[in-house]
Protein backbone atom coordinates (compact mmCIF):
# COMPACT_ATOMS: atom_id res chain seq x y z
CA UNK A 1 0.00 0.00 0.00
CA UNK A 2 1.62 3.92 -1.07
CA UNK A 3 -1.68 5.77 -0.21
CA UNK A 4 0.10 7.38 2.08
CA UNK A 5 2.37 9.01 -0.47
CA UNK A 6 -0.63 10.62 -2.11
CA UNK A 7 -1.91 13.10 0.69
CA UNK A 8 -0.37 16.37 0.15
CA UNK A 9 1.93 17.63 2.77
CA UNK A 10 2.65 21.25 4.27
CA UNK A 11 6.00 21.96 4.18
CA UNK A 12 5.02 25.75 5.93
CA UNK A 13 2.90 28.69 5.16
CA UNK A 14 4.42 29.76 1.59
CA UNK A 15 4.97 25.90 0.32
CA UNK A 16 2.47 22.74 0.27
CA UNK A 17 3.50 19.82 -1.96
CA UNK A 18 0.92 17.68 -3.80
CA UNK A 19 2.01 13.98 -2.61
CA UNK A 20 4.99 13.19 -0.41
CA UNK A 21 7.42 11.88 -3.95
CA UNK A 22 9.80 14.30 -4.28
CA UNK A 23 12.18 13.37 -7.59
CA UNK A 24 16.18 13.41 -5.87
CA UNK A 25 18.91 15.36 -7.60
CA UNK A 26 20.58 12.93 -10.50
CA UNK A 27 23.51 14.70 -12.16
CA UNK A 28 23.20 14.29 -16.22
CA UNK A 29 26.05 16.48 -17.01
CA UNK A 30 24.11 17.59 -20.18
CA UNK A 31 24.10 21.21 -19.80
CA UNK A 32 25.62 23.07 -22.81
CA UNK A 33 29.32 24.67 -23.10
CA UNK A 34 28.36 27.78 -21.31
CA UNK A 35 26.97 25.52 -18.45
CA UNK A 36 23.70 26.96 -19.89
CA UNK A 37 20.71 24.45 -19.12
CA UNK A 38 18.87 23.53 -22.59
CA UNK A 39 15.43 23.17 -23.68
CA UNK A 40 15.84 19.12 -23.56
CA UNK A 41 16.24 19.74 -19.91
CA UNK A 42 13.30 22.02 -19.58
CA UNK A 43 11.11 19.52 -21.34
CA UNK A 44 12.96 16.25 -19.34
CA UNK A 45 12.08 18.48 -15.78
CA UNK A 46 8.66 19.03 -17.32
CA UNK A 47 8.25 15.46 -18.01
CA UNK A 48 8.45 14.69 -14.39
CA UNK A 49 5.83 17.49 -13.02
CA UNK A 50 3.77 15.61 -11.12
CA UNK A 51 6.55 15.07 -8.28
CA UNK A 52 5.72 16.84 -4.99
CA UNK A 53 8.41 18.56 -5.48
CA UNK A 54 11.87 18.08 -8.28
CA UNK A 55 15.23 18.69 -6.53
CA UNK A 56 17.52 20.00 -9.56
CA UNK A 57 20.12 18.78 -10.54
CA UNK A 58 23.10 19.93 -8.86
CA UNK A 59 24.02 23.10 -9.80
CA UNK A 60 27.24 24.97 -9.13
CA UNK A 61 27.65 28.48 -7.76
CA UNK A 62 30.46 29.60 -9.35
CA UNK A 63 33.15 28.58 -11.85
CA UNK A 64 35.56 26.88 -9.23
CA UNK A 65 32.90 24.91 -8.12
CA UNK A 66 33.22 22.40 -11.06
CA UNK A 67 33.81 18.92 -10.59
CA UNK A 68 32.35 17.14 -14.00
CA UNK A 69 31.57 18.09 -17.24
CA UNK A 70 28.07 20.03 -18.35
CA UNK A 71 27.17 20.53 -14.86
CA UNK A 72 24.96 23.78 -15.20
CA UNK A 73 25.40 26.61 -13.18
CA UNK A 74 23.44 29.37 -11.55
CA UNK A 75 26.04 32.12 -11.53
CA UNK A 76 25.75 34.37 -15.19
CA UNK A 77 22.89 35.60 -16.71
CA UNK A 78 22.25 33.39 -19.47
CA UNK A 79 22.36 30.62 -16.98
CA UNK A 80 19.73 32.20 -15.28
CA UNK A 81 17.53 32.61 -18.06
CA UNK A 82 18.10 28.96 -19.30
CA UNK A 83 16.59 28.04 -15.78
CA UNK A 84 13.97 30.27 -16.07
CA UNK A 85 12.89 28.15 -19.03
CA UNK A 86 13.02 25.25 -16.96
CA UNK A 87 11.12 26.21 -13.86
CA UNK A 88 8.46 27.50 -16.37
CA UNK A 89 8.27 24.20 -18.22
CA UNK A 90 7.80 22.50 -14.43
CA UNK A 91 5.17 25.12 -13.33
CA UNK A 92 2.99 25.22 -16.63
CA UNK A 93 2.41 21.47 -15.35
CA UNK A 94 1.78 22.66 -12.01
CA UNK A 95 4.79 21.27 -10.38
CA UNK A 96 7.13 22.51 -7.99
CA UNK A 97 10.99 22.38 -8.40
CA UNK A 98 14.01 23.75 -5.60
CA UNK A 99 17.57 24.39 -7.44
CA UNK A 100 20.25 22.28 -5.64
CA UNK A 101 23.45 24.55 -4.88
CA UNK A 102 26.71 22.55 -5.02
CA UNK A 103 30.50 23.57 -4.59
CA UNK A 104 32.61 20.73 -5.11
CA UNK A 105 35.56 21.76 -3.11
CA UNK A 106 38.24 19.29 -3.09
CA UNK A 107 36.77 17.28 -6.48
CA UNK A 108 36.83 20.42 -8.30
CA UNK A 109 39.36 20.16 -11.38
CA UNK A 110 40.37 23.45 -13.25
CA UNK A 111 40.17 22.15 -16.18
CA UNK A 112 36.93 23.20 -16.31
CA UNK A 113 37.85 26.81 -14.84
CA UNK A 114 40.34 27.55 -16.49
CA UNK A 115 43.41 26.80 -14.01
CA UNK A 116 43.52 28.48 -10.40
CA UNK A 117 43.27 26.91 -7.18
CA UNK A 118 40.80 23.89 -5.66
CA UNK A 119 39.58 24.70 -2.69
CA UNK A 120 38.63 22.91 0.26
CA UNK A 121 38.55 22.82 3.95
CA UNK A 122 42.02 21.36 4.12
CA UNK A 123 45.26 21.04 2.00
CA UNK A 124 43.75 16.79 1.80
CA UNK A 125 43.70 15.46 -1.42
CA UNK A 126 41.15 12.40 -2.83
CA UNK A 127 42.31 9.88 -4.50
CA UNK A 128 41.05 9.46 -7.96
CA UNK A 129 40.11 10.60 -11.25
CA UNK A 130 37.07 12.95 -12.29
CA UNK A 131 34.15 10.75 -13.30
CA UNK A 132 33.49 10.96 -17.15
CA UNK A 133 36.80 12.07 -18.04
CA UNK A 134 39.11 9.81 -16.15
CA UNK A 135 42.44 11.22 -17.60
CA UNK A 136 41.71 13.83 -14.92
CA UNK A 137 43.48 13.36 -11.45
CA UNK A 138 42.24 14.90 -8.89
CA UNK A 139 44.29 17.37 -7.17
CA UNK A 140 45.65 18.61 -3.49
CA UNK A 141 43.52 21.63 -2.47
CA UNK A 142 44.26 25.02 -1.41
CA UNK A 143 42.74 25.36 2.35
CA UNK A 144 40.03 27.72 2.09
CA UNK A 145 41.11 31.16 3.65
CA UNK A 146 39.25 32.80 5.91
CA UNK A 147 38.84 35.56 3.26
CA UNK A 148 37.90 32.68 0.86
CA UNK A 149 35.84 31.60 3.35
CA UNK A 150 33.34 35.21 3.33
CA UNK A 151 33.35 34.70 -0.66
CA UNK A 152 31.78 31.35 -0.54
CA UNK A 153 29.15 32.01 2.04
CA UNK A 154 28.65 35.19 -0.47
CA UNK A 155 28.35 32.92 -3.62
CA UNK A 156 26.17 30.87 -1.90
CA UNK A 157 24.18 33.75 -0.84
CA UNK A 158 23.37 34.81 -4.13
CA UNK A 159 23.34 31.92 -6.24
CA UNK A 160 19.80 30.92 -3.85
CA UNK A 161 18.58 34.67 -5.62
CA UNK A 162 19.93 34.15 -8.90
CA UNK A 163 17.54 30.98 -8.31
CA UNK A 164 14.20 32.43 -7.36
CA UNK A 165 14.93 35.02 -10.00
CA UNK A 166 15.16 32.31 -12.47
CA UNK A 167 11.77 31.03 -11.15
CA UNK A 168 12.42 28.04 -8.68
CA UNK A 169 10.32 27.15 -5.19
CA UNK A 170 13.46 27.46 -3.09
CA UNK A 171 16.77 25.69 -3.12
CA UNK A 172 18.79 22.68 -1.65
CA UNK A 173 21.49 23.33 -0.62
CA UNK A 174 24.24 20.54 -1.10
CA UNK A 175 25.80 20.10 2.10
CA UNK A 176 26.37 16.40 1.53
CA UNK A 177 28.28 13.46 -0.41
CA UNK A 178 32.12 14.56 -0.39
CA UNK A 179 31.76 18.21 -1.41
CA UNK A 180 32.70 21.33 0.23
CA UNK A 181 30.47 21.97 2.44
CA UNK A 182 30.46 18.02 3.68
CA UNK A 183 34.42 18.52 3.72
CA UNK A 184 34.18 20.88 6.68
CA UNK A 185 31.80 18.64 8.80
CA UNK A 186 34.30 15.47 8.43
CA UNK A 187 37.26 14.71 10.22
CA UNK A 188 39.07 13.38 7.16
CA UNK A 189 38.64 16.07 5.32
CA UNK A 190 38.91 19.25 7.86
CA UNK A 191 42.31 19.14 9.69
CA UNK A 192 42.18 23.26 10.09
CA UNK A 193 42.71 24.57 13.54
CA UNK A 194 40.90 28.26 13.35
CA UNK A 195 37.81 28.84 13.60
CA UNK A 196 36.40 26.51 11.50
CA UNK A 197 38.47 23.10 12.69
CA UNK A 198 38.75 21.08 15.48
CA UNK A 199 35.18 21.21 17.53
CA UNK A 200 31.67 20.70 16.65
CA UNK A 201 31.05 24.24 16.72
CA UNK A 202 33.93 25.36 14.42
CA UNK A 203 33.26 22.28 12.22
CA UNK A 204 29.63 23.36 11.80
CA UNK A 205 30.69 27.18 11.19
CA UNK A 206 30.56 27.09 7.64
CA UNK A 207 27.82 24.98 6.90
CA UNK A 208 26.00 27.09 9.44
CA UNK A 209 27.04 30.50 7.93
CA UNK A 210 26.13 29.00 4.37
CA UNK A 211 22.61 28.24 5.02
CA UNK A 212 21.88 31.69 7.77
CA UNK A 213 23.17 33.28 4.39
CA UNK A 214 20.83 31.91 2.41
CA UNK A 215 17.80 32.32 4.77
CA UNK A 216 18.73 36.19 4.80
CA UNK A 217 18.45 36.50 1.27
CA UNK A 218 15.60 34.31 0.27
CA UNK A 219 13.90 32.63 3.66
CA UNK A 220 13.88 29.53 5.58
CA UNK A 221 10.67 28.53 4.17
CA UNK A 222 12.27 28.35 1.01
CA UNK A 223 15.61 27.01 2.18
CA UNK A 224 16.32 23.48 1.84
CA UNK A 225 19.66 21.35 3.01
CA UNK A 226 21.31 17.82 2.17
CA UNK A 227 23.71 16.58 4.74
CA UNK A 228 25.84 13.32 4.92
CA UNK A 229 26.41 11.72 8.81
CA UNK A 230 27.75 9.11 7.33
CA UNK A 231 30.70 9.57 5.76
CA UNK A 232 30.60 7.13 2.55
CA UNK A 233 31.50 8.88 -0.50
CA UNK A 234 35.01 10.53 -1.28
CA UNK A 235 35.15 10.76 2.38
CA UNK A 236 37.04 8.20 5.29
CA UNK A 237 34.76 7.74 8.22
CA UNK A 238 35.43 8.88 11.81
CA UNK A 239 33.97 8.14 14.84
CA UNK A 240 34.37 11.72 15.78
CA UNK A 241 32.15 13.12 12.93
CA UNK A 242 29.56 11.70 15.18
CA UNK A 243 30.00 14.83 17.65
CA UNK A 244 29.92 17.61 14.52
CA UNK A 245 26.31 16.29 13.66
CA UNK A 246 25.16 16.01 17.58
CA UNK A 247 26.51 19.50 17.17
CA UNK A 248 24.89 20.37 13.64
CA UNK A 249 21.38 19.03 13.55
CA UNK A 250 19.98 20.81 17.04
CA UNK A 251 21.23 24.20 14.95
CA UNK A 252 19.53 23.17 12.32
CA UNK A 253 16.50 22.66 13.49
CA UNK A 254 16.54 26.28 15.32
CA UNK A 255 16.27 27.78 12.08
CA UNK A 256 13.16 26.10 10.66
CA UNK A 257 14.36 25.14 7.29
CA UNK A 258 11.98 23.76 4.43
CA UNK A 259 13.54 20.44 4.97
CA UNK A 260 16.66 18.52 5.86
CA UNK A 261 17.48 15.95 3.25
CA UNK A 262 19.81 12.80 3.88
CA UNK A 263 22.58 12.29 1.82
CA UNK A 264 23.29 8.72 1.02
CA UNK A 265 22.87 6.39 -1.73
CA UNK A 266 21.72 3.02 -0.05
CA UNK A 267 19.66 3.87 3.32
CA UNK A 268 20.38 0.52 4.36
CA UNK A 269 23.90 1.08 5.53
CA UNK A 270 24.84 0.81 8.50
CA UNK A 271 27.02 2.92 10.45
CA UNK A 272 28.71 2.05 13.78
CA UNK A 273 29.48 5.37 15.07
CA UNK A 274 26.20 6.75 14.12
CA UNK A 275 24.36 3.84 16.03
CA UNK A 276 22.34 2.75 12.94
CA UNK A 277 21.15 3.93 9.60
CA UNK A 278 21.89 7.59 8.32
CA UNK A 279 18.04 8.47 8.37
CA UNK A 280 17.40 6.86 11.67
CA UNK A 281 20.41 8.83 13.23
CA UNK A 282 18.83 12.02 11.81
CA UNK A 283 15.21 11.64 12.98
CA UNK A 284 16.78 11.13 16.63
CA UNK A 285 18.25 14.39 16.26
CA UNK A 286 16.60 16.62 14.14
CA UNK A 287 13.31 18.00 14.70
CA UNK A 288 11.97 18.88 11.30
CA UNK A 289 10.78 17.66 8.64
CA UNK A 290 13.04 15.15 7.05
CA UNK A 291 13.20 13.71 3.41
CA UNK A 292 14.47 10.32 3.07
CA UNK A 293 16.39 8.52 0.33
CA UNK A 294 18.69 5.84 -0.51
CA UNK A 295 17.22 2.76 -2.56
CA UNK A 296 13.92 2.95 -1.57
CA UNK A 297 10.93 1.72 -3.35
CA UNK A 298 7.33 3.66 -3.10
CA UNK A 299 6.27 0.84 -1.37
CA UNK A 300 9.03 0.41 1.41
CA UNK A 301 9.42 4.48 1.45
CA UNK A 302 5.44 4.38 2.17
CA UNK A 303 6.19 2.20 4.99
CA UNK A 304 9.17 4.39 6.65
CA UNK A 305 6.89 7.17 6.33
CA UNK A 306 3.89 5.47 8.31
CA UNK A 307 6.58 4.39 10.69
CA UNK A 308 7.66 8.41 11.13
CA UNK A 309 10.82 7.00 10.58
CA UNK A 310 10.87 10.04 7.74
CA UNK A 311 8.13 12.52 6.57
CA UNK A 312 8.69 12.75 2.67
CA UNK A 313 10.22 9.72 0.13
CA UNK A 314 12.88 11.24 -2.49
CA UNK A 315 13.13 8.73 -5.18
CA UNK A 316 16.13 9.03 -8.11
CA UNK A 317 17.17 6.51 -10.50
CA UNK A 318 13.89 5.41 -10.83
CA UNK A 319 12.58 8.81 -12.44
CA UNK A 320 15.09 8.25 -15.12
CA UNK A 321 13.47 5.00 -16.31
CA UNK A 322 9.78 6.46 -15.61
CA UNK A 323 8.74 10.04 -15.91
CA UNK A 324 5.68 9.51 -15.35
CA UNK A 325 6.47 7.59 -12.00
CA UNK A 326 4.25 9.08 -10.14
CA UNK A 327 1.58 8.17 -11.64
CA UNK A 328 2.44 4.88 -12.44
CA UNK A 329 2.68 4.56 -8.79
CA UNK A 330 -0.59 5.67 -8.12
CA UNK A 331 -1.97 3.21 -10.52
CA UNK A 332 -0.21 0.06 -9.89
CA UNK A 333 1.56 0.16 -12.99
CA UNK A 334 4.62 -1.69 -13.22
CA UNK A 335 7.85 0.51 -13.32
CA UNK A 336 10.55 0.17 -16.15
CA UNK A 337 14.30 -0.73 -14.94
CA UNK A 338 17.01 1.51 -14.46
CA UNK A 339 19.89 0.62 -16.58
CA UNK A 340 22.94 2.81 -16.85
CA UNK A 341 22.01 3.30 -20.76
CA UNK A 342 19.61 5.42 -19.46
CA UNK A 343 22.31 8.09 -19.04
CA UNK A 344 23.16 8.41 -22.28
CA UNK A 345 19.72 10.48 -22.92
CA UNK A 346 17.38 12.52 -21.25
CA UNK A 347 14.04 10.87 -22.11
């Protein structure tokens, strides 16, 4: 049974979604050269309408934020307006779409920026090679200074305008999976010893000054945030990460976002530190509401949500295969497989 999934849900006063579904960010690195989204997009987005609400693709604030090719951005003005095209396409169908705000920090390559600096929380490089264009090695960051620092949280700032002026609900921001913002909240990956280093409080500092940013320039109720506990991808675990979180989460739920999202791929993991799953370990914490994901069907997603172990079910291969799977959802109709062909095309 996924009735439950069908009941539309108050996020707050400005926003009410339509079912509990929300289609998850899935990166299709099909933007044009200019990092311009296209009208194939618009009408792939539009496709998919019926959602309770479509996280975006991730989207990068600024040039330096660029980790794989034909990610769009949100930062010039015909990026803007290519958006604007989208979040038309999504409304004329009376959906509701957020923009997802990424930085990739240490998984940047300036290849795509034209040379500089990669910046992260620390000087720690990944190991590896930049997916889709593997003769790319990553590279050892520059630590973010604290004069870097201000930029970002100014980048982020208005990159969550340039989005409501280009027509979307709100934003996600990505605070999850390996990137920048993640990089400050992990041990492996923050070794500073300012302000922003060491303790929970410092650790949290820039995620926290990221998303108080945002909230001044376009409002909590419109203010979304993906977050990763678990450290699983690009990213060693550490028992202490555990604290940051404790630390994180309580703050987080001061400030009466539109949502907290978790940020893993299979829900089902387990980790020791966190005393269970990464959605379990969040609903013990934070008080909000709380979007689940992580290889979830409707059907088991409809029975975490009538468990409260989460409030809304974000789905994401899965919409690649089906557009319409919402509504094939609804119906009982049986769901095409994902296969990584899909990727090739936005159908």
């Amino acid at each position: 049974m996924t009735a439950n999934l069908f009941t539309p849900y108050k996020l707050n006063d400005t926003l009410t979604l339509s079912n509990k579904i929300l289609m998850a960010p899935l990166t299709r690195c099909m933007a044009d050269n200019d990092l311009v989204p296209t009208q194939q997009i618009a009408d792939y987005y539009a496709r998919r309408a019926e959602a309770g609400l479509i996280i975006s693709e991730a989207t990068i604030i600024r040039a330096d934020g660029q980790g794989y090719p034909n990610t769009p951005g949100l930062f010039t003005p015909a990026q803007i307006d290519g958006w604007r095209v989208v979040t038309d396409a999504v409304h004329k169908k009376g959906g509701k779409i957020f923009a997802q705000l990424w930085h990739t920090g240490r998984v940047a390559h300036p290849h795509f920026f034209g040379g500089g600096d990669v910046l992260s929380a620390s000087a720690q490089a990944v190991e590896g090679t930049v997916p889709r264009m593997r003769e790319l090695v990553y590279q050892t960051p520059k630590a973010a200074t604290l004069e870097d620092i201000k930029q970002l949280v100014n980048d982020y700032a208005q990159a969550a305008a340039n989005a409501i002026d280009a027509g979307f609900d709100g934003v996600e921001i990505h605070g999850a999976n390996g990137y920048l913002i993640d990089q400050f909240l992990h041990h492996d990956s923050n070794r500073r010893d300012d302000e922003y280093g060491q303790t929970p409080e410092n650790m949290s500092r820039f995620a926290l000054e990221v998303v108080d940013a945002v909230i001044a320039r376009i409002g909590a109720d419109r203010t979304g945030l993906r977050v990763s506990p678990g450290a699983y991808f690009n990213m060693a675990g550490d028992s202490r990460d555990r604290a940051v979180f404790d630390y994180l989460l309580p703050e987080l739920s001061k400030r009466h976002l539109a949502f907290l999202h978790a940020g893993i791929f299979d829900d089902s993991m387990q980790f020791d530190y966190l005393g269970g799953s990464v959605s379990a370990y969040m609903r013990s914490v934070y008080t909000g509401t709380l979007v689940g994901v992580g290889s979830y069907s409707a059907e088991t997603g409809s029975a975490a949500i009538e468990a409260n172990k989460f409030d809304l079910l974000a789905i994401g291969r899965p919409f690649i295969a089906n557009p319409d799977y919402v509504a094939k959802v609804r119906d009982g109709v049986e769901l095409v497989p994902y296969a990584e062909s899909m990727l090739a095309e936005l159908i």
